[in-house]
Protein backbone atom coordinates (compact mmCIF):
# COMPACT_ATOMS: atom_id res chain seq x y z
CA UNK A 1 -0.21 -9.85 -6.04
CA UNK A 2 3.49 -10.21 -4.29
CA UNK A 3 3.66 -13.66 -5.82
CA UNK A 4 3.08 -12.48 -8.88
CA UNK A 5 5.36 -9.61 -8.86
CA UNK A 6 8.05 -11.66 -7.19
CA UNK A 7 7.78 -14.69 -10.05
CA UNK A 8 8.11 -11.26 -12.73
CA UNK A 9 10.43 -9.55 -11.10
CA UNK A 10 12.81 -13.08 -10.52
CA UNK A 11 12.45 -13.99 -13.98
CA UNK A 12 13.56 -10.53 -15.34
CA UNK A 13 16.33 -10.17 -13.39
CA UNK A 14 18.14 -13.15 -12.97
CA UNK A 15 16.72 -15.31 -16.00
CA UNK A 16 18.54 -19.00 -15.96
CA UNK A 17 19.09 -18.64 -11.73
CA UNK A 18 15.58 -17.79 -11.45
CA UNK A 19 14.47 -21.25 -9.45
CA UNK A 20 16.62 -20.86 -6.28
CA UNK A 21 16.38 -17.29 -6.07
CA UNK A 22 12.82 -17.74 -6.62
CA UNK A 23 12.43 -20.17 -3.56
CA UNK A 24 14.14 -17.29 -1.40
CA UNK A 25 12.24 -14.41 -2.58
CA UNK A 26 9.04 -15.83 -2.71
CA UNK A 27 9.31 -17.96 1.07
CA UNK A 28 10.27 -14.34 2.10
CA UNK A 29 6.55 -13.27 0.51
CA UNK A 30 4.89 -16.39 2.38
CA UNK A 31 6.38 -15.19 5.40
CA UNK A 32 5.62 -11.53 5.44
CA UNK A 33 2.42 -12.35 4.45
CA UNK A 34 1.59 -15.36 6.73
CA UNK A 35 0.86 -17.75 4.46
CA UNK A 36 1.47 -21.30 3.46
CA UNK A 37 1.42 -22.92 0.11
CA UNK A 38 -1.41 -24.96 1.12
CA UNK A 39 -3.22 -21.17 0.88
CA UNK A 40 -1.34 -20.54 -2.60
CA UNK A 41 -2.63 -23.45 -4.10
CA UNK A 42 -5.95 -22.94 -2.44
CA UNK A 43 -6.19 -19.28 -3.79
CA UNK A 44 -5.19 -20.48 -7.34
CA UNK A 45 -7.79 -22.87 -7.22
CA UNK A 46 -10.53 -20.74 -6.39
CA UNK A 47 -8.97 -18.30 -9.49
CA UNK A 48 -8.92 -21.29 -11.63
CA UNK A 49 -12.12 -22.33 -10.66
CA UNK A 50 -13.63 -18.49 -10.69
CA UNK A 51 -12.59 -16.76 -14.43
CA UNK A 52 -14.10 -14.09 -14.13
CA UNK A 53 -13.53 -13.05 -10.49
CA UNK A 54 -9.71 -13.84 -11.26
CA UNK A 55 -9.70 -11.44 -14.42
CA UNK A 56 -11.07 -8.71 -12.15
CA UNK A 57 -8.43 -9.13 -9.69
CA UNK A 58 -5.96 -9.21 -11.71
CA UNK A 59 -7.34 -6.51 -13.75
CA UNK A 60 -7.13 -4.57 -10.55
CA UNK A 61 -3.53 -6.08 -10.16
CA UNK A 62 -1.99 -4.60 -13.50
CA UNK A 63 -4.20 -1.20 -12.54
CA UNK A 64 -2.25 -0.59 -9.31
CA UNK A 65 0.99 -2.03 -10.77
CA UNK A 66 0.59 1.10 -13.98
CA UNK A 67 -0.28 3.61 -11.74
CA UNK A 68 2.98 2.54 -9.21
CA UNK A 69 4.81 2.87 -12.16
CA UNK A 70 3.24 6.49 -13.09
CA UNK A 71 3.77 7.98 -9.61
CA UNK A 72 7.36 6.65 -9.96
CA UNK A 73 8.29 8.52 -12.83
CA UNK A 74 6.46 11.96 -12.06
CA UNK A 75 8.69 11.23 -8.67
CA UNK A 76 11.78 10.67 -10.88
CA UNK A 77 11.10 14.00 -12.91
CA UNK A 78 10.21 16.05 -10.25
CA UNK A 79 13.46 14.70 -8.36
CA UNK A 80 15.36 15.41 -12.16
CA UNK A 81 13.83 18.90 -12.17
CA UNK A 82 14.77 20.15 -9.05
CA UNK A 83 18.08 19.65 -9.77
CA UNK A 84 18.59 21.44 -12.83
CA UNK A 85 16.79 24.56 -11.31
CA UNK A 86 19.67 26.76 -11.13
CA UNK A 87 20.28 28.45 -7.91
């Protein structure tokens, strides 16, 4: 999933410079993750090679991804709230 989100989140962001910046971000992913391309490619394969166990995943993928992006704005409100609660 970080691959994913790093490719979105590198094209977004910094459009035109996305191919270096996308080399850092995502050899930082590889690392923290301890993998290699060889296992990128390997893991795409199987996807591309396995529909419908890749639409589940990534149907489980954009789940998570919506409800991050829930909890993040009740967080923001609640922060938002507090603060206009007089005292």
């Amino acid at each position: 999933m970080e691959v994913h989100l790093t490719d979105a989140s590198v094209s977004t962001l910094l459009g035109s410079k996305k191919d270096s910046m996308a080399t850092v971000y995502l050899d930082q992913v590889k690392s923290i993750n301890k993998v290699t391309d060889k296992d990128i490619e390997a893991i795409f394969a199987y996807l591309k090679d396995h529909p419908a166990y890749a639409e589940e995943i990534y149907g489980g993928m954009i789940k998570e991804i919506n409800e991050r992006q829930r909890s993040e704005k009740k967080d923001k409100k609640e922060k938002r709230d507090k603060k206009e609660v007089p005292k």
